[in-house]
PDB file of N, CA and C in Angstrom:
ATOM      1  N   UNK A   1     105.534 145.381 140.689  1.00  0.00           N
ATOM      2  CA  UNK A   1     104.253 144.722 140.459  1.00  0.00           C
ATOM      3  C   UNK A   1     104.414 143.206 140.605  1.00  0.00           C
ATOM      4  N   UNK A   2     103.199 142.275 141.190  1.00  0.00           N
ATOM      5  CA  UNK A   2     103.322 141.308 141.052  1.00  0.00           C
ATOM      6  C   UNK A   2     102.826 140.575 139.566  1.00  0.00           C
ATOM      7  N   UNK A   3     103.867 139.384 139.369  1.00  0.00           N
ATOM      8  CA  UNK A   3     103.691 138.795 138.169  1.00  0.00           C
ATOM      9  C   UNK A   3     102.759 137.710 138.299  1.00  0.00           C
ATOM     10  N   UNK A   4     101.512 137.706 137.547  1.00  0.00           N
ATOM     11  CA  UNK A   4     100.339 136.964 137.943  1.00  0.00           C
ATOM     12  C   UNK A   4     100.699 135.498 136.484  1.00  0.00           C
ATOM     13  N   UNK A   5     100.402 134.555 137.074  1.00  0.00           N
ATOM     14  CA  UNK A   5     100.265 133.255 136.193  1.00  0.00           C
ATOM     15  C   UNK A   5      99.152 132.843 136.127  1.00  0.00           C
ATOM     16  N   UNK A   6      97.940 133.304 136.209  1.00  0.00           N
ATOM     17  CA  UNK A   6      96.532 132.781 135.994  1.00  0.00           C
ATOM     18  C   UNK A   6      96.246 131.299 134.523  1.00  0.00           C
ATOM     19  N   UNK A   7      95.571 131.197 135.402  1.00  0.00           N
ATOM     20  CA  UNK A   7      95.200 130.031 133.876  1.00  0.00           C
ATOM     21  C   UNK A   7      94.739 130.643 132.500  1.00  0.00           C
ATOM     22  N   UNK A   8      94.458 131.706 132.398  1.00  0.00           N
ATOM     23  CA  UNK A   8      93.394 132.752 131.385  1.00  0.00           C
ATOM     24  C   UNK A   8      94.523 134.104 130.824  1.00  0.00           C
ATOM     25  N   UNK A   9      95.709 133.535 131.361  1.00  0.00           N
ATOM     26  CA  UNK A   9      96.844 134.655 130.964  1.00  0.00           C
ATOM     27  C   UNK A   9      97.535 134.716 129.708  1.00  0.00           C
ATOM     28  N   UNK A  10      97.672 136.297 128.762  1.00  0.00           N
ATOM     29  CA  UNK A  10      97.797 135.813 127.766  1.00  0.00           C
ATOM     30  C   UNK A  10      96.525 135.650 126.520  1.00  0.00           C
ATOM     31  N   UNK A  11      95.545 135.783 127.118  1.00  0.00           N
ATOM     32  CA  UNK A  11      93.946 135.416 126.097  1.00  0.00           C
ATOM     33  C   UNK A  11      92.835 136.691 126.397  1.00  0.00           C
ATOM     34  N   UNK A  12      93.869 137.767 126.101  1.00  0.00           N
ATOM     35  CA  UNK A  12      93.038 139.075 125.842  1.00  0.00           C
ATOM     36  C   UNK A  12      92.162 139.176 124.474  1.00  0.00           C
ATOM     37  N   UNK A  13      93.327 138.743 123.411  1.00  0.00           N
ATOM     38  CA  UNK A  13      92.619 138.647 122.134  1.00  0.00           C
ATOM     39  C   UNK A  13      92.166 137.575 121.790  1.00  0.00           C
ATOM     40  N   UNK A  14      92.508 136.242 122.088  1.00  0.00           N
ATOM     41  CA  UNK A  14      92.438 134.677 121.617  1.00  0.00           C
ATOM     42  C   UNK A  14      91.292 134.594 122.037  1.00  0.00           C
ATOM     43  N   UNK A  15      90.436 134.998 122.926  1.00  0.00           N
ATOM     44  CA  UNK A  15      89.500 134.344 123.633  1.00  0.00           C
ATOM     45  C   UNK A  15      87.956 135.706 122.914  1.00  0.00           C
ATOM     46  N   UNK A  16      88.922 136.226 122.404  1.00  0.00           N
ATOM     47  CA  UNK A  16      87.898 137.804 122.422  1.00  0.00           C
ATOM     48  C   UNK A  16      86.754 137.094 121.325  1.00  0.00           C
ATOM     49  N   UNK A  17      85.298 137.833 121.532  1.00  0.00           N
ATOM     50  CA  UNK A  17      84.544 137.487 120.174  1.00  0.00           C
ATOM     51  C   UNK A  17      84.102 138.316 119.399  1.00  0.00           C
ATOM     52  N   UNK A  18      83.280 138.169 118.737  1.00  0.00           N
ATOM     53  CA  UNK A  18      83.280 139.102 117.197  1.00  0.00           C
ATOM     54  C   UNK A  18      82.366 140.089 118.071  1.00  0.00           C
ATOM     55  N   UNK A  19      82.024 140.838 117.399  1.00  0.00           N
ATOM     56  CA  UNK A  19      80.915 141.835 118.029  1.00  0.00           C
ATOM     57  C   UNK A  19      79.739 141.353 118.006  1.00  0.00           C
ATOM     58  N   UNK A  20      79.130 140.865 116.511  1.00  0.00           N
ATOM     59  CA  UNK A  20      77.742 140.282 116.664  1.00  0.00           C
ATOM     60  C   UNK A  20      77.453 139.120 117.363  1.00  0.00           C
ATOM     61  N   UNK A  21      78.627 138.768 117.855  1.00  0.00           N
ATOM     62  CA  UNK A  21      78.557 136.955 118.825  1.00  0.00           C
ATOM     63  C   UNK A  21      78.930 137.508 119.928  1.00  0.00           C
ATOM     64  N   UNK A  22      78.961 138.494 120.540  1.00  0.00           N
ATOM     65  CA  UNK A  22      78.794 138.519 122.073  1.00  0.00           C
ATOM     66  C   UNK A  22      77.556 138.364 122.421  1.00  0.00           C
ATOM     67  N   UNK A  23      77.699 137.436 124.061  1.00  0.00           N
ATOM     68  CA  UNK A  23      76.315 137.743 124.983  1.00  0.00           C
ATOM     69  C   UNK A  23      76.692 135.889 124.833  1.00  0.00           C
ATOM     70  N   UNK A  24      75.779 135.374 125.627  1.00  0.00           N
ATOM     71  CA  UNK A  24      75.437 133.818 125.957  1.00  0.00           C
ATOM     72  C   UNK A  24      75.137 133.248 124.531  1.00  0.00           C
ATOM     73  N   UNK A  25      75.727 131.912 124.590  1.00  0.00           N
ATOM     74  CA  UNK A  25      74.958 131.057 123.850  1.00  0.00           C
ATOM     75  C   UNK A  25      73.758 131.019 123.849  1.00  0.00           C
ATOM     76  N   UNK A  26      73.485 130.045 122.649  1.00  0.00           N
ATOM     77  CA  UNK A  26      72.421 129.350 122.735  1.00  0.00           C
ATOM     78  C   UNK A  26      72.221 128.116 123.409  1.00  0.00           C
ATOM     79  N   UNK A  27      70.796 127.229 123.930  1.00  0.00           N
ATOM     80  CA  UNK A  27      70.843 126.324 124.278  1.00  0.00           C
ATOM     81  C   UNK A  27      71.868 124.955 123.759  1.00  0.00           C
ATOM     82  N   UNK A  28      71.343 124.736 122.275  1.00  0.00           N
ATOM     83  CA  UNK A  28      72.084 124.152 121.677  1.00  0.00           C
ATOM     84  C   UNK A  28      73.397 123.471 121.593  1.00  0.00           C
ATOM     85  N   UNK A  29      73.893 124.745 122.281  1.00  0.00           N
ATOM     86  CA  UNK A  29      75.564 124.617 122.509  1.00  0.00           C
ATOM     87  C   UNK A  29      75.777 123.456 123.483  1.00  0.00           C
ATOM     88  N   UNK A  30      75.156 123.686 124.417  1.00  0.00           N
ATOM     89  CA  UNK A  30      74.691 123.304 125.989  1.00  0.00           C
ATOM     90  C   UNK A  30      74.453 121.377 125.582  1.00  0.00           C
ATOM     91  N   UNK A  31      73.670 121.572 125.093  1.00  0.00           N
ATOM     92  CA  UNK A  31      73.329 120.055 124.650  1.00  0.00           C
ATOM     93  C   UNK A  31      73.596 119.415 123.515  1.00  0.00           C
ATOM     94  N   UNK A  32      74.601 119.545 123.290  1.00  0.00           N
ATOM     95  CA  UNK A  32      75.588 118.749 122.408  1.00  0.00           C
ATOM     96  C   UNK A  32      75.946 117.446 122.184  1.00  0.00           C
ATOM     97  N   UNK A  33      75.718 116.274 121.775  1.00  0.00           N
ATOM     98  CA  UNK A  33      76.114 115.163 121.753  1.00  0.00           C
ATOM     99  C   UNK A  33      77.446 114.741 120.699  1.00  0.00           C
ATOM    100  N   UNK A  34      78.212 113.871 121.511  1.00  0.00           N
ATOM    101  CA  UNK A  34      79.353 113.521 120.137  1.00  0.00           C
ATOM    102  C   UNK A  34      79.553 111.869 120.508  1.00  0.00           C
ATOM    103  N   UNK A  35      80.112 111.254 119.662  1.00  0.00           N
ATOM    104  CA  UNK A  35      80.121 109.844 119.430  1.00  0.00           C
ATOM    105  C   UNK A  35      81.583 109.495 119.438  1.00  0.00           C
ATOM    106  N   UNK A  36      81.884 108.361 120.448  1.00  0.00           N
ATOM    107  CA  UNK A  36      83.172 108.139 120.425  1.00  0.00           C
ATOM    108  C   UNK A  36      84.126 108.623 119.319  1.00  0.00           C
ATOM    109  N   UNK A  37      85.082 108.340 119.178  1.00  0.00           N
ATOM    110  CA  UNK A  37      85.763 108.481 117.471  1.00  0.00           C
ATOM    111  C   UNK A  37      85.677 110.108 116.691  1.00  0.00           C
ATOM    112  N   UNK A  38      84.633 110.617 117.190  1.00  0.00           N
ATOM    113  CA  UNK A  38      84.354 111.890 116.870  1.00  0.00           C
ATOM    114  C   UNK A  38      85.458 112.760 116.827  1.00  0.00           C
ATOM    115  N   UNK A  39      85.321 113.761 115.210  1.00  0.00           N
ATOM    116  CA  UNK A  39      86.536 114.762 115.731  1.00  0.00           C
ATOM    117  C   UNK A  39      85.955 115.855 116.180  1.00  0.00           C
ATOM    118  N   UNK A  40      86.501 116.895 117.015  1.00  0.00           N
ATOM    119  CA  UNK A  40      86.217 118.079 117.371  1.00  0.00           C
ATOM    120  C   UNK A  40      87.016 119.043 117.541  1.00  0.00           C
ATOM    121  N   UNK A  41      86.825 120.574 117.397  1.00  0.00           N
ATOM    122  CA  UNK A  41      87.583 121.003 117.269  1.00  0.00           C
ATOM    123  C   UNK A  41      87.259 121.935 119.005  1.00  0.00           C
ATOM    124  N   UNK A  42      88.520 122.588 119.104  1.00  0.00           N
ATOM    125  CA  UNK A  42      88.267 123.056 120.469  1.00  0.00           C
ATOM    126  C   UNK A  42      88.260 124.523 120.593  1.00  0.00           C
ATOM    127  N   UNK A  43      87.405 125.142 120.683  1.00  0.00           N
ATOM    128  CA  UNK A  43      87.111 126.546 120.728  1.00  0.00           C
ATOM    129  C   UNK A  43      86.581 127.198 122.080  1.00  0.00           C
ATOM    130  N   UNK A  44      87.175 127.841 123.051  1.00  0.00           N
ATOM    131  CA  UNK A  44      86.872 128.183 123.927  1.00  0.00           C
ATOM    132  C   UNK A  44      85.594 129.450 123.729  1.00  0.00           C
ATOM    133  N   UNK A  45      84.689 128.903 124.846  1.00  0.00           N
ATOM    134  CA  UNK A  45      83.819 130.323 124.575  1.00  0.00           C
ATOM    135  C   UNK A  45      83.931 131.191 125.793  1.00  0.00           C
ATOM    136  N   UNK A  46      84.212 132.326 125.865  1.00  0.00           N
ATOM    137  CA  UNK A  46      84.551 133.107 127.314  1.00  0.00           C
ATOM    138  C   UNK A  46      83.438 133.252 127.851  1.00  0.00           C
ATOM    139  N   UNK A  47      82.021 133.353 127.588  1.00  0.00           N
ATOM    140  CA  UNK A  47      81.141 133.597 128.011  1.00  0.00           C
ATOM    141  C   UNK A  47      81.310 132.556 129.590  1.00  0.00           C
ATOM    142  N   UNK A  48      81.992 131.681 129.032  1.00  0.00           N
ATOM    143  CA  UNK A  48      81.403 130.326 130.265  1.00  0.00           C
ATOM    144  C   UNK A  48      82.868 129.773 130.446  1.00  0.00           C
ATOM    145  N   UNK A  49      82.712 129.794 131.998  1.00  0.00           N
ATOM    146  CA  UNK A  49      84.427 129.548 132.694  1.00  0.00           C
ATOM    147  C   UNK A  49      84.614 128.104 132.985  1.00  0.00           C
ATOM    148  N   UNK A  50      83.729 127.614 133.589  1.00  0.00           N
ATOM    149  CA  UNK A  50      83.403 126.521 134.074  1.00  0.00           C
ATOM    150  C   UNK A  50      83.140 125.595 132.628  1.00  0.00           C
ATOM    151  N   UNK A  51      84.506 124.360 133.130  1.00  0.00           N
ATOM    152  CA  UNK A  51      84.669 122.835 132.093  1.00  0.00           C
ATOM    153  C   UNK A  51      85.483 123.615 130.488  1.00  0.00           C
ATOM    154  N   UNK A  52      86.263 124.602 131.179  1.00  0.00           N
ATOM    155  CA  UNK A  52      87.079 125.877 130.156  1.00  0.00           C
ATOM    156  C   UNK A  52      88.759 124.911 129.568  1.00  0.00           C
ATOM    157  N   UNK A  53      88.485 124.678 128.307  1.00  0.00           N
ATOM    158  CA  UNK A  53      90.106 124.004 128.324  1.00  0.00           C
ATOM    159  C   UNK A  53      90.849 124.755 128.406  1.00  0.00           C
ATOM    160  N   UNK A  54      92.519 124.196 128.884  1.00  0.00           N
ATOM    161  CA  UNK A  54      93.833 125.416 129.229  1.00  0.00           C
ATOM    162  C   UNK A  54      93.965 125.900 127.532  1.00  0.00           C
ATOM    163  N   UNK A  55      94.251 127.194 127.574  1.00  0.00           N
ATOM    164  CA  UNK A  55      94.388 127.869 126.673  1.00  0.00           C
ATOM    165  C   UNK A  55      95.129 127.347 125.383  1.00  0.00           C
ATOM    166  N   UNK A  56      96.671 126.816 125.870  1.00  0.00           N
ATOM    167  CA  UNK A  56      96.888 126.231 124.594  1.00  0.00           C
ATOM    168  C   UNK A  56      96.514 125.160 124.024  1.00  0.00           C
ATOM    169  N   UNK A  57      95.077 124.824 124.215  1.00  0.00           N
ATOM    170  CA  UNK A  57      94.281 123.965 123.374  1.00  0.00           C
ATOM    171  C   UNK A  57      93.317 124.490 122.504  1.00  0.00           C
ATOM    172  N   UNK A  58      93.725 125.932 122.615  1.00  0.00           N
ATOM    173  CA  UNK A  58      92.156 126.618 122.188  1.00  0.00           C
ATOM    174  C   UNK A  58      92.578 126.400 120.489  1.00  0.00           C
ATOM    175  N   UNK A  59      91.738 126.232 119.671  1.00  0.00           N
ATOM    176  CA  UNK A  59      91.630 125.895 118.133  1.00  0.00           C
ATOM    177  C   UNK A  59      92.406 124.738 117.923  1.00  0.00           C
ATOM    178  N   UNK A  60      92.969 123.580 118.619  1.00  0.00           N
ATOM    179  CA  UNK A  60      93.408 122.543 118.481  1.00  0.00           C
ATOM    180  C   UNK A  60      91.670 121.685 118.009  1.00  0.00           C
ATOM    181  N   UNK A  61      92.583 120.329 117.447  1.00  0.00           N
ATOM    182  CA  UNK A  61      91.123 119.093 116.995  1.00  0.00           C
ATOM    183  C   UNK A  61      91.471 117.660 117.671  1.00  0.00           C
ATOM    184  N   UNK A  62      90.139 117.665 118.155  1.00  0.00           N
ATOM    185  CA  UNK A  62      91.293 116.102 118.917  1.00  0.00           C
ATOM    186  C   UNK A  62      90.080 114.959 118.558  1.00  0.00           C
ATOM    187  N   UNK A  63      90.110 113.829 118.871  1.00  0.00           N
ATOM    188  CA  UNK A  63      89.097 112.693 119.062  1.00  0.00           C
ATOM    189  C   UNK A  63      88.165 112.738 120.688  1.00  0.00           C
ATOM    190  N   UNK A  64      87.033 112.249 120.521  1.00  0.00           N
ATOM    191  CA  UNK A  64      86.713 112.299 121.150  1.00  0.00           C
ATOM    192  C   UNK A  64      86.763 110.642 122.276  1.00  0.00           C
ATOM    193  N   UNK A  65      86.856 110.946 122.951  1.00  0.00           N
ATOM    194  CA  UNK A  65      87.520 109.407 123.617  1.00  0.00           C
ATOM    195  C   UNK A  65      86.504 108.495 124.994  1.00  0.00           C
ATOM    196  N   UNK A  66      85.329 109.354 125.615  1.00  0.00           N
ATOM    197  CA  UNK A  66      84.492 109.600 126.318  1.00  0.00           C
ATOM    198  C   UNK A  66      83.914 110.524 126.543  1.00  0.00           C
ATOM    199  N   UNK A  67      82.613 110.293 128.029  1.00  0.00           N
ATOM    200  CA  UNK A  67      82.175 111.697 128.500  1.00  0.00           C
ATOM    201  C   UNK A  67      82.524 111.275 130.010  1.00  0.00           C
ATOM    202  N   UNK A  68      82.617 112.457 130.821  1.00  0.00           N
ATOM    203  CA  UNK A  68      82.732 112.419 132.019  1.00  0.00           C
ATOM    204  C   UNK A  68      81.887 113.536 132.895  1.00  0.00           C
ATOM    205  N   UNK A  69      81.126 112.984 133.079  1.00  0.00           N
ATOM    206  CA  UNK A  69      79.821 114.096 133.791  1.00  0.00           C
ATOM    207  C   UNK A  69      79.271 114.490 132.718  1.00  0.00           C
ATOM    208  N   UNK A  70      79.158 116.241 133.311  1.00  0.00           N
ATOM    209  CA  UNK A  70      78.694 116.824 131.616  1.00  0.00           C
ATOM    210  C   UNK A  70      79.534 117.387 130.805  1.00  0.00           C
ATOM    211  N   UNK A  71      80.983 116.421 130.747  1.00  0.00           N
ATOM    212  CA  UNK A  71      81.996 116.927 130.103  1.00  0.00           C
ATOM    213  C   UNK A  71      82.499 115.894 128.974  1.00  0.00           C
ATOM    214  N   UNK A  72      83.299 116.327 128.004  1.00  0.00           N
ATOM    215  CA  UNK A  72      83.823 115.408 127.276  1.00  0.00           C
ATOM    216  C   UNK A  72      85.159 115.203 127.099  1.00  0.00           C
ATOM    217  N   UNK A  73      85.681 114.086 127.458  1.00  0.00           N
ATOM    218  CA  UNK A  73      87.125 113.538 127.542  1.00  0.00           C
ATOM    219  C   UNK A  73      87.405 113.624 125.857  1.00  0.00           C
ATOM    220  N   UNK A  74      88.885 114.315 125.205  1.00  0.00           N
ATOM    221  CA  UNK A  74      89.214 114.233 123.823  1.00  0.00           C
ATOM    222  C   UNK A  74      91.252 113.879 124.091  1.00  0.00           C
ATOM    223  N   UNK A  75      91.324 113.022 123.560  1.00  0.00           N
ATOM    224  CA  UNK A  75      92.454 112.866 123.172  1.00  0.00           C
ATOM    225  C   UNK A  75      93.283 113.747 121.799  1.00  0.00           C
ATOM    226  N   UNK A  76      94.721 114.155 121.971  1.00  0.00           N
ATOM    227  CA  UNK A  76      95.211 115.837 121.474  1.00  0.00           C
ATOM    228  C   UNK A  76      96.318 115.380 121.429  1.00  0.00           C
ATOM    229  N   UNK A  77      96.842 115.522 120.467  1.00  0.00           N
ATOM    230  CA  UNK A  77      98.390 115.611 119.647  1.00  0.00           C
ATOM    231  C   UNK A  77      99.030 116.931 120.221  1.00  0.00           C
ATOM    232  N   UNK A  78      99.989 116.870 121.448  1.00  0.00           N
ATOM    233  CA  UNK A  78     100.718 117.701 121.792  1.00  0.00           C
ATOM    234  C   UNK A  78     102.371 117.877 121.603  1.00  0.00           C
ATOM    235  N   UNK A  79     102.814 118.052 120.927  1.00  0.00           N
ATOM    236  CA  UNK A  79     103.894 117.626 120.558  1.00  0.00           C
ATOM    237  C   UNK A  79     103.942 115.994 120.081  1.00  0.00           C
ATOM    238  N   UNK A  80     104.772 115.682 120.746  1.00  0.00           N
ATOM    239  CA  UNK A  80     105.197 113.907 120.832  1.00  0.00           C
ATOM    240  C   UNK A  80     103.839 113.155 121.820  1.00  0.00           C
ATOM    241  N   UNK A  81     103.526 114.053 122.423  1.00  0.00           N
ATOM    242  CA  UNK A  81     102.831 113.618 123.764  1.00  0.00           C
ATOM    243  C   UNK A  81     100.995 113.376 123.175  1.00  0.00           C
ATOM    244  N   UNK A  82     100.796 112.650 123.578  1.00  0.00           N
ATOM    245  CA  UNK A  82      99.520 112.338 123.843  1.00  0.00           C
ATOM    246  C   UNK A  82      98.554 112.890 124.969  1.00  0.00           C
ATOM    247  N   UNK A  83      97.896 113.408 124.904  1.00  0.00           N
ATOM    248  CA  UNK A  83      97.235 114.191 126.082  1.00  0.00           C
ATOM    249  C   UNK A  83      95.513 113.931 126.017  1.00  0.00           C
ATOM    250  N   UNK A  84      95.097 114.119 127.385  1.00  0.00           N
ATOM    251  CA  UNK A  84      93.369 113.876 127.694  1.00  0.00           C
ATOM    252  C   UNK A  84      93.432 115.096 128.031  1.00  0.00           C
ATOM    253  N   UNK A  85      92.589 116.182 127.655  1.00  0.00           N
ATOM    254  CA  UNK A  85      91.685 117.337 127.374  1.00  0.00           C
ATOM    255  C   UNK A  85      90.298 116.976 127.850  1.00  0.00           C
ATOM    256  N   UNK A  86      90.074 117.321 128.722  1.00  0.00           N
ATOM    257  CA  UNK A  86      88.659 117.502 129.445  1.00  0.00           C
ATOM    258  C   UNK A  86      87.509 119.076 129.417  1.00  0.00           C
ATOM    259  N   UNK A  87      86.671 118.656 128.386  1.00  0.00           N
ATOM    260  CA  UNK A  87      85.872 120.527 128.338  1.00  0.00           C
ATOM    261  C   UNK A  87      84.450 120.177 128.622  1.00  0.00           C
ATOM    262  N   UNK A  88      84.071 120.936 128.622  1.00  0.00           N
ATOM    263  CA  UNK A  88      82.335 120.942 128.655  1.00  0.00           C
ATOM    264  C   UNK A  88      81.815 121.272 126.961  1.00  0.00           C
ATOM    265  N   UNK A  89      80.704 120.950 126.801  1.00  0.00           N
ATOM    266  CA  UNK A  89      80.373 121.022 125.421  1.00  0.00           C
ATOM    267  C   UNK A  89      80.091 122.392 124.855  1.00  0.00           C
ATOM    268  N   UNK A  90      79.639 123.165 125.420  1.00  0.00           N
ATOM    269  CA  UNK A  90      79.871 124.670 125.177  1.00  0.00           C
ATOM    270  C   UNK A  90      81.539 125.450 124.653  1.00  0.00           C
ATOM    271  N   UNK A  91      82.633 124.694 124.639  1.00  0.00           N
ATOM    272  CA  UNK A  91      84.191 125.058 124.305  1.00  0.00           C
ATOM    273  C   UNK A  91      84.397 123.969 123.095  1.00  0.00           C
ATOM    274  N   UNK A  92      83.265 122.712 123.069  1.00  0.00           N
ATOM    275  CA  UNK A  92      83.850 122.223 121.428  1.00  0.00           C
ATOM    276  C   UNK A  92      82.758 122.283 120.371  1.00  0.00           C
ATOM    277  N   UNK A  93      83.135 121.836 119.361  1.00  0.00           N
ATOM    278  CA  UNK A  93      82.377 122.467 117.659  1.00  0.00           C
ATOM    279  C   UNK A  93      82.365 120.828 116.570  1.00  0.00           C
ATOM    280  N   UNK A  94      81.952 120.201 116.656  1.00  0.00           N
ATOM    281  CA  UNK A  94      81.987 119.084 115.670  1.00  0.00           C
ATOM    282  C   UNK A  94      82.543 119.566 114.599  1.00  0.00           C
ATOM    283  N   UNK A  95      83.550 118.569 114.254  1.00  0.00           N
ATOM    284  CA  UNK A  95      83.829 119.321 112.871  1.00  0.00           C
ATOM    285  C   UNK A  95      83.009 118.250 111.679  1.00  0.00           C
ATOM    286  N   UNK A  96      83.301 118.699 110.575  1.00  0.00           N
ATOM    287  CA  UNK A  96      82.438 118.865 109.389  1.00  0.00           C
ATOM    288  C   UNK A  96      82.886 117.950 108.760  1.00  0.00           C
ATOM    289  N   UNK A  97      82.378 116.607 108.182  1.00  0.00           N
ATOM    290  CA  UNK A  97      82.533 115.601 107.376  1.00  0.00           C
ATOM    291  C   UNK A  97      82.476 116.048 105.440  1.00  0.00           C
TER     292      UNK A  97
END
């Protein structure tokens, strides 16, 4: 067999959703605003592939650092490393003051 490396490999269960939360978002999701400095947390939603962060960011929290299109640039504590995380607003969740 060939050994596949997909970007989505690995996220049979991580990505899976509850039963009563399957099917599309809501609008809401969609139109999201966040404010520089902002924290967020990063939750992939499978429904929607497109502006999808790489997997091992999924339940990470980062700052928010810009937007870029209809996406939002977040800076992420990866180890030692500093990293830019690029998602669409439908994969992040404001977190809670």
């Amino acid at each position: 067999m060939a050994h596949h490396n997909g970007p989505r490999k690995k996220t049979r269960y991580k990505f899976k959703k509850d039963l009563r939360k399957r099917g599309i978002q809501p609008v809401t999701a969609l139109i999201q605003r966040f404010e520089p400095g902002q924290a967020v947390h990063i939750v992939c939603e499978p429904s929607v592939q497109k502006g999808m962060p790489h997997r091992r960011f999924h339940g990470k929290t980062g700052k928010v650092i810009g937007q870029r299109g209809r996406a939002w640039m977040l800076a992420i504590r990866d180890g030692d490393a500093e990293k830019v995380v690029i998602a669409r607003p439908q994969h992040l969740k404001a977190q809670r003051s």
